[in-house]
N, C-alpha and C. Protein backbone atom coordinates (compact mmCIF):
# COMPACT_ATOMS: atom_id res chain seq x y z
N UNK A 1 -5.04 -5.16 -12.84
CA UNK A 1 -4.30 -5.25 -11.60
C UNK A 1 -2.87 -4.78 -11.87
N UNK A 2 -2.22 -3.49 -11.08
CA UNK A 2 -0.83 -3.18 -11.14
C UNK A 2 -0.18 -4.28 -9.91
N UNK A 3 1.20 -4.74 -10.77
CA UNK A 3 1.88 -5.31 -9.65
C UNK A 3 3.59 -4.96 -9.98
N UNK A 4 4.02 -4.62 -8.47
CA UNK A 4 5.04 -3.99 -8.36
C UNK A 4 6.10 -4.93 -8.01
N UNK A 5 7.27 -6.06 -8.91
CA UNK A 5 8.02 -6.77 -8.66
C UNK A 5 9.52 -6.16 -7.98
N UNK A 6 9.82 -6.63 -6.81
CA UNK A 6 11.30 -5.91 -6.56
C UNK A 6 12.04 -7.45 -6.36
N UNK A 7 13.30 -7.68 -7.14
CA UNK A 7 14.31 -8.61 -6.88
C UNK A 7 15.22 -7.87 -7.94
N UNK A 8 16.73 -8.64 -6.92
CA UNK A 8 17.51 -8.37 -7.45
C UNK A 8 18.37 -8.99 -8.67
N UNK A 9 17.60 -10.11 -8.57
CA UNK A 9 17.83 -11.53 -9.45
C UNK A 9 16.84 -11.29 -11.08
N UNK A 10 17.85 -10.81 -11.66
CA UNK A 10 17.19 -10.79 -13.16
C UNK A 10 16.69 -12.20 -13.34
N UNK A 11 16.88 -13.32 -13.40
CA UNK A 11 16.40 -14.72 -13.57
C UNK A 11 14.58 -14.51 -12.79
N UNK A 12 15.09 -14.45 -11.76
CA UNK A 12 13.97 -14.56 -10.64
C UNK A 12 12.61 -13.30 -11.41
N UNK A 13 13.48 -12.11 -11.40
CA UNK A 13 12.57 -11.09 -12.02
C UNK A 13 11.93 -11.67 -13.21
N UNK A 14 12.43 -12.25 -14.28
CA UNK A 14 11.99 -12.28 -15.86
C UNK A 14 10.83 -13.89 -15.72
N UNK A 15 11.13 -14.60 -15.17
CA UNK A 15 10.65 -15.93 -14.55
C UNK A 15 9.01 -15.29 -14.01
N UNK A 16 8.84 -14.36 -13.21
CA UNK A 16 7.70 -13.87 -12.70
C UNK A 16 7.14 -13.38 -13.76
N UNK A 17 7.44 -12.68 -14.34
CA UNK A 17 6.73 -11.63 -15.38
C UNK A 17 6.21 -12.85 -16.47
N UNK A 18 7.32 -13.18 -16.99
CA UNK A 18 6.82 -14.28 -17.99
C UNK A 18 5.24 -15.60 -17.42
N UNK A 19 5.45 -15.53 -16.28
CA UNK A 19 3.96 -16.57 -15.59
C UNK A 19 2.99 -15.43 -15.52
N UNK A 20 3.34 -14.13 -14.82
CA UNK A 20 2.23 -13.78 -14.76
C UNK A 20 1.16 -12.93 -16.21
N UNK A 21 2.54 -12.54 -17.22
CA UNK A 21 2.00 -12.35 -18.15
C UNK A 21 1.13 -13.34 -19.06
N UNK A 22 1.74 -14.36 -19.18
CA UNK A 22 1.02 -15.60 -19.56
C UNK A 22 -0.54 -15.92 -19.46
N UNK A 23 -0.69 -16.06 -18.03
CA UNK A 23 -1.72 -16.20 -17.30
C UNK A 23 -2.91 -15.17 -17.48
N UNK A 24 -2.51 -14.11 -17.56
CA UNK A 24 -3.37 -13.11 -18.02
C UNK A 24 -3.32 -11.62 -18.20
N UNK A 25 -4.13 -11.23 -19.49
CA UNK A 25 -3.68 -10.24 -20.07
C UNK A 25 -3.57 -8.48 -18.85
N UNK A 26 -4.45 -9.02 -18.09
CA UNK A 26 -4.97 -7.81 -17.47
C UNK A 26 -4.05 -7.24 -15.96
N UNK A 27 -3.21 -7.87 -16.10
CA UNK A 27 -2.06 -7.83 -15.24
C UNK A 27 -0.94 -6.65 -15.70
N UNK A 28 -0.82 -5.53 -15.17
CA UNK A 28 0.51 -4.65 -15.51
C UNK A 28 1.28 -4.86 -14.42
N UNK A 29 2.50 -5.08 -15.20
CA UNK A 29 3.74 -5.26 -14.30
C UNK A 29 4.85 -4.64 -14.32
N UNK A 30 5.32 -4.30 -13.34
CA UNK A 30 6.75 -3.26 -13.38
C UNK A 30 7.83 -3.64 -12.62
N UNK A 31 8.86 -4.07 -12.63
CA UNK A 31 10.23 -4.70 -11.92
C UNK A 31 10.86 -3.26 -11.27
N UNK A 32 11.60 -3.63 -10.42
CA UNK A 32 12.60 -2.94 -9.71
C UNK A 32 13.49 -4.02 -9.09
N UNK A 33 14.75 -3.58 -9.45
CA UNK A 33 15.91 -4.66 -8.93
C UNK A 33 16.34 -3.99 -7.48
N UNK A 34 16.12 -3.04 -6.67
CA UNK A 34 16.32 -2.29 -5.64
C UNK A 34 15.24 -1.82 -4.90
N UNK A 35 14.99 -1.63 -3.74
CA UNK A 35 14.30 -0.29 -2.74
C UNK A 35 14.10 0.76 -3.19
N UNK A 36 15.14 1.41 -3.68
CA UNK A 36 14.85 3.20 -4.02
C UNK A 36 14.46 2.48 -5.33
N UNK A 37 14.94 2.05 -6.38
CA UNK A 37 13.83 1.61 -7.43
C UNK A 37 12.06 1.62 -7.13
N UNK A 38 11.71 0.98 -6.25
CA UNK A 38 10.39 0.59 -5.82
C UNK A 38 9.84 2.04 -5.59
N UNK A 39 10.56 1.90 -4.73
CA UNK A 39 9.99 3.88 -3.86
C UNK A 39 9.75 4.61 -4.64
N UNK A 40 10.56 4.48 -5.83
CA UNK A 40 10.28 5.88 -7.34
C UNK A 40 8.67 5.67 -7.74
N UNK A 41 9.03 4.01 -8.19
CA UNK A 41 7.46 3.60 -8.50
C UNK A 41 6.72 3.78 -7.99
N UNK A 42 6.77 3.39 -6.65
CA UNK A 42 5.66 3.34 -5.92
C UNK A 42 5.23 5.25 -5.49
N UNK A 43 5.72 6.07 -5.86
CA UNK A 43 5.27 7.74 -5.90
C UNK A 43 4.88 8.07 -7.23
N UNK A 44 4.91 7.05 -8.28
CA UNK A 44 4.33 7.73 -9.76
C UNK A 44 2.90 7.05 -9.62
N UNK A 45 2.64 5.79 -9.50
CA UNK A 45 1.55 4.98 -9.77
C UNK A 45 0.91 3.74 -8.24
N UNK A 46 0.29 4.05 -8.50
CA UNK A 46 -0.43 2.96 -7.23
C UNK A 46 -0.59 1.26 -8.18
N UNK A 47 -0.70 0.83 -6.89
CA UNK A 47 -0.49 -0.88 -7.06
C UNK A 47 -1.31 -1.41 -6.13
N UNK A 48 -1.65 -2.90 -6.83
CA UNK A 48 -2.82 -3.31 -6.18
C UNK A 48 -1.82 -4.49 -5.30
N UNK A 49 -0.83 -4.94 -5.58
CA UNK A 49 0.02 -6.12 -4.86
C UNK A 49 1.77 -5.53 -5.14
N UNK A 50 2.78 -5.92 -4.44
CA UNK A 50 3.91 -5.29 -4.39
C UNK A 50 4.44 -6.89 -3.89
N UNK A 51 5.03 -7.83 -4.40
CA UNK A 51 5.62 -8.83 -4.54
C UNK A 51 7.82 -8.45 -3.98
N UNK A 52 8.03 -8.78 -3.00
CA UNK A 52 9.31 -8.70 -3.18
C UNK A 52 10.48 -9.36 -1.92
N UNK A 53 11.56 -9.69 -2.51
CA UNK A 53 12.26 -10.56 -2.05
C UNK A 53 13.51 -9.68 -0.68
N UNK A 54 13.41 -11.06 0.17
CA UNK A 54 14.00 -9.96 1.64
C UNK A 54 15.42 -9.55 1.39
N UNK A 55 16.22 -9.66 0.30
CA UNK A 55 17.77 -9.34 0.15
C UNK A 55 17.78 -8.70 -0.97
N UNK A 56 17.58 -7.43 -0.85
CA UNK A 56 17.77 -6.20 -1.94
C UNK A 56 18.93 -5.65 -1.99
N UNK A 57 19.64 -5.33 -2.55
CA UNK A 57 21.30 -5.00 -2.84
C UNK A 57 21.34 -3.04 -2.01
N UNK A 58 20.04 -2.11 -1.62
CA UNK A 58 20.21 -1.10 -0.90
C UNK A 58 19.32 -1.10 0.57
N UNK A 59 18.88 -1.67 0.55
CA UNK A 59 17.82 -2.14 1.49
C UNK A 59 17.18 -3.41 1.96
N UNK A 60 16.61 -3.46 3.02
CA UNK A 60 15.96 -4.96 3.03
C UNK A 60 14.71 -5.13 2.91
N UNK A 61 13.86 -6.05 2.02
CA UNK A 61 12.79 -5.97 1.52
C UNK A 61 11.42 -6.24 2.67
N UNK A 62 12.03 -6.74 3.53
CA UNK A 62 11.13 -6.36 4.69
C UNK A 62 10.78 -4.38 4.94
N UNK A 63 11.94 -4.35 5.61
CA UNK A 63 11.44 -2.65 5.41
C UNK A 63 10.84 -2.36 4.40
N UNK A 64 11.10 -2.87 3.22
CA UNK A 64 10.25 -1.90 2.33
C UNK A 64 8.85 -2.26 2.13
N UNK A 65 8.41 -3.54 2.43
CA UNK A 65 7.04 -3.67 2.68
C UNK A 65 6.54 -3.39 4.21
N UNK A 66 6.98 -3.52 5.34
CA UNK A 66 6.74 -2.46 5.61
C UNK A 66 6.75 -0.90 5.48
N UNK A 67 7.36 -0.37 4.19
CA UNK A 67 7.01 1.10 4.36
C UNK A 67 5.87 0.62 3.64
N UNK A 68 5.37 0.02 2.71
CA UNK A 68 3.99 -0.19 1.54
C UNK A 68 3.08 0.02 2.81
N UNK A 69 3.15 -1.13 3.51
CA UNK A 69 2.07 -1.34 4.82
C UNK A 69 1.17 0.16 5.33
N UNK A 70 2.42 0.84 5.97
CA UNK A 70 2.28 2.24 6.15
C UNK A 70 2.10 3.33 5.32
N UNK A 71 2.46 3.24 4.21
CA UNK A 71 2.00 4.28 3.76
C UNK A 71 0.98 4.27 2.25
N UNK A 72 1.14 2.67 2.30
CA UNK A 72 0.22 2.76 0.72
C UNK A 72 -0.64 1.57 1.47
N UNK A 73 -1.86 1.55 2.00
CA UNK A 73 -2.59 0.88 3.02
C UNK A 73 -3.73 0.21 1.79
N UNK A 74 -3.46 0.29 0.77
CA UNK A 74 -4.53 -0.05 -0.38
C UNK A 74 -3.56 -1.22 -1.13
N UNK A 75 -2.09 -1.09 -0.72
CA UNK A 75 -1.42 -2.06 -1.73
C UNK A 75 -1.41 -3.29 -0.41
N UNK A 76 -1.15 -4.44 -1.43
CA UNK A 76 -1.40 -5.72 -0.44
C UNK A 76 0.57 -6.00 -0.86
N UNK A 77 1.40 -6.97 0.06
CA UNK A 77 1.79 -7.05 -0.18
C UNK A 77 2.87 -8.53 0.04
N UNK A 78 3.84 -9.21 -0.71
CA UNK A 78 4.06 -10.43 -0.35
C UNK A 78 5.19 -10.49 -0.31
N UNK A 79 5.91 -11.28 0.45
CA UNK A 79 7.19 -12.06 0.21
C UNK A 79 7.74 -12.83 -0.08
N UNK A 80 8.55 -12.95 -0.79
CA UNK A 80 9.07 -13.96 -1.82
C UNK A 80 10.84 -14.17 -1.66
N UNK A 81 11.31 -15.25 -0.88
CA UNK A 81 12.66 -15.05 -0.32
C UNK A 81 13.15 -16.80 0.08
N UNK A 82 14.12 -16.29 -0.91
CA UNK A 82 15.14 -17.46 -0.82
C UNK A 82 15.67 -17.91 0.69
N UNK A 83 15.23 -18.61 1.32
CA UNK A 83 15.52 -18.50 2.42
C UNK A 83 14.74 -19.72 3.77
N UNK A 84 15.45 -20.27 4.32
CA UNK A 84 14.84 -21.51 5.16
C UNK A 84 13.36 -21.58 5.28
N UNK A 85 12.84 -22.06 5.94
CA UNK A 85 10.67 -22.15 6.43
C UNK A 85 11.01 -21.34 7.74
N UNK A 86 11.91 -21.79 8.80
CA UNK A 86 11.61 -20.89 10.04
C UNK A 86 11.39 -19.43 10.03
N UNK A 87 12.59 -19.08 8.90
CA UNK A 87 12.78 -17.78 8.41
C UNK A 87 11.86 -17.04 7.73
N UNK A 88 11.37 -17.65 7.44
CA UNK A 88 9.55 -17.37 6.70
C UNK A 88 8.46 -17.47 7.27
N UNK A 89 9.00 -18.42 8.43
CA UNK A 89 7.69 -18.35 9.53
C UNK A 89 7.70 -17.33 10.18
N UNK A 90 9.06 -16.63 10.81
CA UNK A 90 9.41 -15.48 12.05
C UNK A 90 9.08 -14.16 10.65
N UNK A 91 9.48 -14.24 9.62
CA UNK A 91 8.81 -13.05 8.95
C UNK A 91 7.26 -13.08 8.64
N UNK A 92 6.33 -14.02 8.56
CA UNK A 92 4.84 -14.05 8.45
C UNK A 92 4.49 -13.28 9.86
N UNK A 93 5.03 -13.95 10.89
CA UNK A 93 4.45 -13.95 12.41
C UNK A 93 5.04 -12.32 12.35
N UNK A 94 6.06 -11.79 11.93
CA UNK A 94 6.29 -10.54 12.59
C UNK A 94 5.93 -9.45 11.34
N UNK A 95 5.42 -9.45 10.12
CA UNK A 95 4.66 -8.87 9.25
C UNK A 95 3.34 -8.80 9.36
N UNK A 96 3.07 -9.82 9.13
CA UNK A 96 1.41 -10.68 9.05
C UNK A 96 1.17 -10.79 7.44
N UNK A 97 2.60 -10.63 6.63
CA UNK A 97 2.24 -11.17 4.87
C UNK A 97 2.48 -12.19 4.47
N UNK A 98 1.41 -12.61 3.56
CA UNK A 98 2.40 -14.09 2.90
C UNK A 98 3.38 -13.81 2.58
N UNK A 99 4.15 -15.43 2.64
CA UNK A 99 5.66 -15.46 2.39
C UNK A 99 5.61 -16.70 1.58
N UNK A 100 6.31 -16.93 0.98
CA UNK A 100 6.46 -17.62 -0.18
C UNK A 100 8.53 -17.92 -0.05
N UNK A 101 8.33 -19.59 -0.05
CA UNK A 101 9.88 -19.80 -0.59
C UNK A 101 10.72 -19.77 -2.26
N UNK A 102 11.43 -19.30 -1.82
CA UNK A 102 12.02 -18.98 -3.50
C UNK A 102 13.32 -20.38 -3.44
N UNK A 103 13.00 -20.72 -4.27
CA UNK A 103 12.07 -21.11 -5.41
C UNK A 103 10.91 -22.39 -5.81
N UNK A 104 10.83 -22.54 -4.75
CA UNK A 104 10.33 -23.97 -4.53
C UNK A 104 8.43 -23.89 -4.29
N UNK A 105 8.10 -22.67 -4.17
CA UNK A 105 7.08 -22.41 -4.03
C UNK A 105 6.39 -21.47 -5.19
N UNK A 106 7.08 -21.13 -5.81
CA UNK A 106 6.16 -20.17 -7.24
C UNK A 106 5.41 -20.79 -7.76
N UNK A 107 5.06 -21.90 -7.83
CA UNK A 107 3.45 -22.34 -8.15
C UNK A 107 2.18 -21.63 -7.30
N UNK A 108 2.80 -22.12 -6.22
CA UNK A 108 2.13 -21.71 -5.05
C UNK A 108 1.40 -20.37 -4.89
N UNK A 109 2.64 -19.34 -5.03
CA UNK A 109 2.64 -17.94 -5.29
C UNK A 109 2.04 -17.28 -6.07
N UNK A 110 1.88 -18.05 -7.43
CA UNK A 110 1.97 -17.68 -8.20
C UNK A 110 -0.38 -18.12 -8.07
N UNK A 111 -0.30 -19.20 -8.14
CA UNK A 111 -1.89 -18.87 -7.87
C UNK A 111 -2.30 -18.30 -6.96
N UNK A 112 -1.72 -17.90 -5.78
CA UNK A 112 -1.99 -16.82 -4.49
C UNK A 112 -2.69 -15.50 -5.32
N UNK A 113 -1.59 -14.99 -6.27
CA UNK A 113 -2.00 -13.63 -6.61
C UNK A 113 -2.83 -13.89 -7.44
N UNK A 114 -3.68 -14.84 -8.01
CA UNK A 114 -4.31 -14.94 -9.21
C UNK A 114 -5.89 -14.99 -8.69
N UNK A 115 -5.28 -15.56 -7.46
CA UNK A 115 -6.61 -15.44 -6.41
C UNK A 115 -6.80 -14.35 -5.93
N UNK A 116 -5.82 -13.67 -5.40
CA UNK A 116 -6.06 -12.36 -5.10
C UNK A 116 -6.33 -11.90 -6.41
N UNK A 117 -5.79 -11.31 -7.78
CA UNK A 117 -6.50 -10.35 -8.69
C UNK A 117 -8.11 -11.10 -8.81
N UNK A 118 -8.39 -12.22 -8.54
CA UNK A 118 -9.64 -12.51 -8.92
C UNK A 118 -10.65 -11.95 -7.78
N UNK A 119 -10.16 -10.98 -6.67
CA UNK A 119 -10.85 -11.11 -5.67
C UNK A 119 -10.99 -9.65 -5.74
N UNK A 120 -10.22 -8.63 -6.54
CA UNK A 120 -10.57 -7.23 -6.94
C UNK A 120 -11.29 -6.84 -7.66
């Protein structure tokens, strides 16, 4: 399973990688601390999940899963954002992706995708 991490939070970034590497070997993972970071990636290699947080330092990580939505229709994709429940509710309801609170929910999250790679 490729998975495509975007935050801008080195903590937040190294914290993911380290669980999901852990957990299992068959997981490739690639960080981007930005949007146009992602976008590079996401034109060299395809991904099976694209994980990323709504306050990106060039962009907002909503748009950019919506561009995944649209144009990479094979990648699944989630949100992961520091940020109230309503605010996570009005982004589920107006995406239709999981959303996940940072940080209080990466357990959570974190078996989401494990369920999802188990379901590819």
């Amino acid at each position: 399973m490729n998975i495509l991490l975007v935050d801008s939070s080195v903590q937040h970034l190294n914290r993911l990688v380290k669980a999901l590497k852990m957990n299992s070997l068959s997981i490739n993972v690639m960080v981007a601390m930005t949007a146009s970071e992602a976008y590079e990636f996401l034109a060299m290699q395809s991904y099976d999940l694209i994980v990323s947080d709504i306050n990106l330092p060039d962009e907002s990580g909503v748009s950019l899963v919506r561009h995944v939505k649209s144009n990479y229709p094979g990648t699944k994709a989630i949100i992961y954002a520091n940020t109230d429940k309503e605010t996570l509710v009005f982004l589920k309801r107006q995406t239709g992706l999981k959303c996940f609170e940072k940080p209080t929910e990466f357990d959570k999250m974190i078996g989401f995708i494990f369920k999802t790679k188990a379901k590819n």
